[in-house]
PDB file of N, CA and C in Angstrom:
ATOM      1  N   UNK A   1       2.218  -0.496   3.049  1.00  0.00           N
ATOM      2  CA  UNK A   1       2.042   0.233   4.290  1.00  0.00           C
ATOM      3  C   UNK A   1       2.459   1.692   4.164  1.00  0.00           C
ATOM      4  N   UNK A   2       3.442   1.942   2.981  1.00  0.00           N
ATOM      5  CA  UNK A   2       3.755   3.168   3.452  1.00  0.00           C
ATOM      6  C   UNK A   2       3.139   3.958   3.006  1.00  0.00           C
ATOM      7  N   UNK A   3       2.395   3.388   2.120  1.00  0.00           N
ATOM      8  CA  UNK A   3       1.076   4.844   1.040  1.00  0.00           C
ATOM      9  C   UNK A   3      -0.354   4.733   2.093  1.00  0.00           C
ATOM     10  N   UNK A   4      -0.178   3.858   3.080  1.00  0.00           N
ATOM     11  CA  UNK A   4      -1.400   4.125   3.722  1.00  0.00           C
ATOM     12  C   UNK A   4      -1.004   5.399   4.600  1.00  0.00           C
ATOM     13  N   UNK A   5       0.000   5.236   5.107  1.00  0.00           N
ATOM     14  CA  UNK A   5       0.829   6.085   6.248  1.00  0.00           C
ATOM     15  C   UNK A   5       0.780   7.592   5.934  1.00  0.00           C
ATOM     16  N   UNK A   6       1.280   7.685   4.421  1.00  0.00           N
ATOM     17  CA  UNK A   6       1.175   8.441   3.889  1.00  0.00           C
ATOM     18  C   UNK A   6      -0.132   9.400   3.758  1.00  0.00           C
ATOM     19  N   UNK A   7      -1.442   9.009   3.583  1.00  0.00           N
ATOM     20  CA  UNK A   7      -2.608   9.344   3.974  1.00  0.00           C
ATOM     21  C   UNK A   7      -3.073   9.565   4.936  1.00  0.00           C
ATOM     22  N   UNK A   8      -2.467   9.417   6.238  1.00  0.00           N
ATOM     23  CA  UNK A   8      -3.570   9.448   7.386  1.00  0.00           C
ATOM     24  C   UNK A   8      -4.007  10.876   7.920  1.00  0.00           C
ATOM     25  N   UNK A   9      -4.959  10.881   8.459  1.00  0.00           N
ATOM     26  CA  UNK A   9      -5.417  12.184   8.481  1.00  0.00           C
ATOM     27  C   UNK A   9      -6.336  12.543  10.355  1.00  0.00           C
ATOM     28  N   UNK A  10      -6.604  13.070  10.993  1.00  0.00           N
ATOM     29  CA  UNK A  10      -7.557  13.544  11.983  1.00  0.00           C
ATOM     30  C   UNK A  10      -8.430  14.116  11.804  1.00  0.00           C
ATOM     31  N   UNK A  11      -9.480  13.690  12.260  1.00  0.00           N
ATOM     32  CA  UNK A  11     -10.845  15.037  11.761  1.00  0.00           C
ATOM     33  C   UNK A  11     -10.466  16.207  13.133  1.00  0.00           C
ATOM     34  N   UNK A  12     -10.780  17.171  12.384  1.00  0.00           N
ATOM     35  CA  UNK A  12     -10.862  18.341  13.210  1.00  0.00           C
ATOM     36  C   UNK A  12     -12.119  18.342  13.892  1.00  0.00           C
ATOM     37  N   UNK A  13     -13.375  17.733  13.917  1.00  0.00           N
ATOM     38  CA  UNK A  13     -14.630  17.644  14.874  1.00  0.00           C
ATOM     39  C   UNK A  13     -14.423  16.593  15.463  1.00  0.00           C
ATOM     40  N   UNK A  14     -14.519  15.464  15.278  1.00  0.00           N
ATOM     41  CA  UNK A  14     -14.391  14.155  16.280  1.00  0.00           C
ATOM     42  C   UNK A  14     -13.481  13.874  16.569  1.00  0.00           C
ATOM     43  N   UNK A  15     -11.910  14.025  15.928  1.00  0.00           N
ATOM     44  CA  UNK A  15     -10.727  13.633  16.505  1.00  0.00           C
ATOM     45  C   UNK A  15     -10.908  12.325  16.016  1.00  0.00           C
ATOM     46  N   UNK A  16     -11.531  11.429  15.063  1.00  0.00           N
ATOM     47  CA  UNK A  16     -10.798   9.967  14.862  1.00  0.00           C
ATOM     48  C   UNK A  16      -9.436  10.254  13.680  1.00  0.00           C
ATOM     49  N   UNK A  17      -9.009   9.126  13.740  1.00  0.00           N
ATOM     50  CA  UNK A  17      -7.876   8.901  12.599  1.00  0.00           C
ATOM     51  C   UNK A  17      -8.239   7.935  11.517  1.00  0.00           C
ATOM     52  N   UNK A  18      -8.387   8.812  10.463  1.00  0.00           N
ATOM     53  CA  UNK A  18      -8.666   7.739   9.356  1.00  0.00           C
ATOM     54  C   UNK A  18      -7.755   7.726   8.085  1.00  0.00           C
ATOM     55  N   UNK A  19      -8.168   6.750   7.348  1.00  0.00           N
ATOM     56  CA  UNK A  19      -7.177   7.611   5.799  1.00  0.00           C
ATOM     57  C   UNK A  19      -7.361   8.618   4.762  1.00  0.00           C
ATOM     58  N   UNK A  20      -7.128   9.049   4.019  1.00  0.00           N
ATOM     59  CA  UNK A  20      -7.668   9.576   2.944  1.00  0.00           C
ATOM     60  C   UNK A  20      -8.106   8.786   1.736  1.00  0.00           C
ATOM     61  N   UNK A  21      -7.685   7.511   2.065  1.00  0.00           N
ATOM     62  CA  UNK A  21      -7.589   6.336   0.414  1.00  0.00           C
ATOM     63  C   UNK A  21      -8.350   5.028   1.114  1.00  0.00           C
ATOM     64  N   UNK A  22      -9.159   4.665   0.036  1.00  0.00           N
ATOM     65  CA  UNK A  22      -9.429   3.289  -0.037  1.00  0.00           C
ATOM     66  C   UNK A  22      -9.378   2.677  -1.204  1.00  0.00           C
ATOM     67  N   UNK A  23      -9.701   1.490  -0.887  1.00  0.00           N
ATOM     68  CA  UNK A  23      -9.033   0.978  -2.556  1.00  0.00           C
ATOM     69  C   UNK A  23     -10.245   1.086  -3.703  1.00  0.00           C
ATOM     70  N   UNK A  24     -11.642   1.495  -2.972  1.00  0.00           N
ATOM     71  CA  UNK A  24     -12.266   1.674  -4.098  1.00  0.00           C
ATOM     72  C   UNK A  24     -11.949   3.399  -4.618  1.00  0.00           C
ATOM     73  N   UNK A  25     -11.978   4.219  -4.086  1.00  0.00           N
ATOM     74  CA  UNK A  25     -12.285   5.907  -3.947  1.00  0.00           C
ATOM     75  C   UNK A  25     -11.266   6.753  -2.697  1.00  0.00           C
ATOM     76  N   UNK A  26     -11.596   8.096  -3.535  1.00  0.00           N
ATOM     77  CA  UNK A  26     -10.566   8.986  -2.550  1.00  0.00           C
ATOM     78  C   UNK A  26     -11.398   9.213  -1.554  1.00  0.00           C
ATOM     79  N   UNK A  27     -11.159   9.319  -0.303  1.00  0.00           N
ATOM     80  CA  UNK A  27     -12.169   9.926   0.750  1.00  0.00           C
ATOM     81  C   UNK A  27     -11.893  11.218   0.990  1.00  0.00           C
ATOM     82  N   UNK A  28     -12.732  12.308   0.952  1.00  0.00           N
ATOM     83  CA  UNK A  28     -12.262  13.576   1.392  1.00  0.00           C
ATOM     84  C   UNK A  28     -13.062  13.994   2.718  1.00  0.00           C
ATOM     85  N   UNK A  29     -14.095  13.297   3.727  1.00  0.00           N
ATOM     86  CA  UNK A  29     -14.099  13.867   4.482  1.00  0.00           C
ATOM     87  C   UNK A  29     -14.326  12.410   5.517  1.00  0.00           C
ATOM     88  N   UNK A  30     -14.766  13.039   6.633  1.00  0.00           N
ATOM     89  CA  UNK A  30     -14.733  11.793   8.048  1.00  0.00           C
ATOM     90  C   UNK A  30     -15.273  10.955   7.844  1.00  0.00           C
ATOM     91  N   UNK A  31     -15.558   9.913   7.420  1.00  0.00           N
ATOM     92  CA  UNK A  31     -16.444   8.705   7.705  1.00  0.00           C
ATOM     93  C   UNK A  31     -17.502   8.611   8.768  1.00  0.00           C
ATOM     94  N   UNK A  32     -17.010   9.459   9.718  1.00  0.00           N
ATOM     95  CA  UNK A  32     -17.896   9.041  11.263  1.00  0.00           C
ATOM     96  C   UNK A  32     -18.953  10.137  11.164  1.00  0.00           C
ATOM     97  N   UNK A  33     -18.351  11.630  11.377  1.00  0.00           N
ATOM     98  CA  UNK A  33     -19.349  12.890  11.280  1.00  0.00           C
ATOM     99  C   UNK A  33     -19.541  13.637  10.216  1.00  0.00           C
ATOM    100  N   UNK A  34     -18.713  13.255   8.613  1.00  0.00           N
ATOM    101  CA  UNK A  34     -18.898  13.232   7.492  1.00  0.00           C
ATOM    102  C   UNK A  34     -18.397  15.149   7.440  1.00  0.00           C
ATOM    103  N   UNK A  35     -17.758  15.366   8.917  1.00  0.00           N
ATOM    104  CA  UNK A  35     -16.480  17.027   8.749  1.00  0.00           C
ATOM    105  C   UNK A  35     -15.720  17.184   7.248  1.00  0.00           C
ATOM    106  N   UNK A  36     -15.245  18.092   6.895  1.00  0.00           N
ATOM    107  CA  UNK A  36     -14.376  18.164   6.237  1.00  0.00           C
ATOM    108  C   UNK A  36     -12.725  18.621   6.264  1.00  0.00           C
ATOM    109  N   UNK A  37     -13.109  18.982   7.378  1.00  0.00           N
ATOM    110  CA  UNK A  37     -11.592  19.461   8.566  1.00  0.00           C
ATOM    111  C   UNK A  37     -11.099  18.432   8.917  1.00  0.00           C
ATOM    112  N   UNK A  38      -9.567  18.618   8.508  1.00  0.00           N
ATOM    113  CA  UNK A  38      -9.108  17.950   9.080  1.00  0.00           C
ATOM    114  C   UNK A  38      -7.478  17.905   8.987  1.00  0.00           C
ATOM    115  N   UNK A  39      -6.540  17.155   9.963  1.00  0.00           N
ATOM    116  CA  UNK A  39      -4.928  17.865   9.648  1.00  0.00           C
ATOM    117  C   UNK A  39      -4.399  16.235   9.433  1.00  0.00           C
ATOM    118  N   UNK A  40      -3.464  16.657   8.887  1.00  0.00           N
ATOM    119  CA  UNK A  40      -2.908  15.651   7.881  1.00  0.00           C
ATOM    120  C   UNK A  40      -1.434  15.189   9.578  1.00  0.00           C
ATOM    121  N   UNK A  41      -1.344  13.915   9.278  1.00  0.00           N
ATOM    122  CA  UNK A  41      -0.273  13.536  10.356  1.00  0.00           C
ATOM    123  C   UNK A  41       0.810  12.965   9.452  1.00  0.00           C
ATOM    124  N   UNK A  42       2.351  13.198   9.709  1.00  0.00           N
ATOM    125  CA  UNK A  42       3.153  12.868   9.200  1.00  0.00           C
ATOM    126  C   UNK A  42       3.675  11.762  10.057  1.00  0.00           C
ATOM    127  N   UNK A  43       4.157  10.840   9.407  1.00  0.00           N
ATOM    128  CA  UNK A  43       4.889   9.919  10.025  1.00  0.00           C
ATOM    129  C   UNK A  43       6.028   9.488  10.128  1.00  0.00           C
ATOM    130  N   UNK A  44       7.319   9.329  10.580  1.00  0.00           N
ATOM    131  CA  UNK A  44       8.847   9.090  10.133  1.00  0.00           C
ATOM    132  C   UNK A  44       8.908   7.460  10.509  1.00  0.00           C
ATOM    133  N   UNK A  45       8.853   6.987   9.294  1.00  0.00           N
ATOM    134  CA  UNK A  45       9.290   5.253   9.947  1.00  0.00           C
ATOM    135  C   UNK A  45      10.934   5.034   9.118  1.00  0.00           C
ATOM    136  N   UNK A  46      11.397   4.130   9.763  1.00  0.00           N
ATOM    137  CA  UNK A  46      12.304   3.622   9.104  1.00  0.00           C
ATOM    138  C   UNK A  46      12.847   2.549   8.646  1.00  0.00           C
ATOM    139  N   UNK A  47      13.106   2.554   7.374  1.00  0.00           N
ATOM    140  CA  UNK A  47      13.360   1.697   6.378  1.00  0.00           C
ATOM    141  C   UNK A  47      14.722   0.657   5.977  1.00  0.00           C
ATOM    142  N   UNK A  48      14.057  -0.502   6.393  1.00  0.00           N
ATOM    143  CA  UNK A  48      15.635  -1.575   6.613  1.00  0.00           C
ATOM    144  C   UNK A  48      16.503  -1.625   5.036  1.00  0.00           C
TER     145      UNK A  48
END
């Protein structure tokens, strides 16, 4: 979970949230409107 977390990203045109990683290939742009903008979201979880 945490290397997905680590990836997640927003497109700057549609606003979905996707990752940057799948387990076949790197993704570098939206899946949905195929943008290339986009801002990276950080996440703070914490660890037992």
């Amino acid at each position: 979970m945490k290397k997905i977390a680590r990836n997640l990203r927003v497109c700057g045109d549609c606003g979905i949230v996707y990752t940057s990683t799948s387990y076949t290939k790197y993704i570098d742009q939206c899946p949905i409107c195929k943008s290339r903008r986009y801002e990276k979201i950080s996440i703070n979880t914490k660890d037992k």
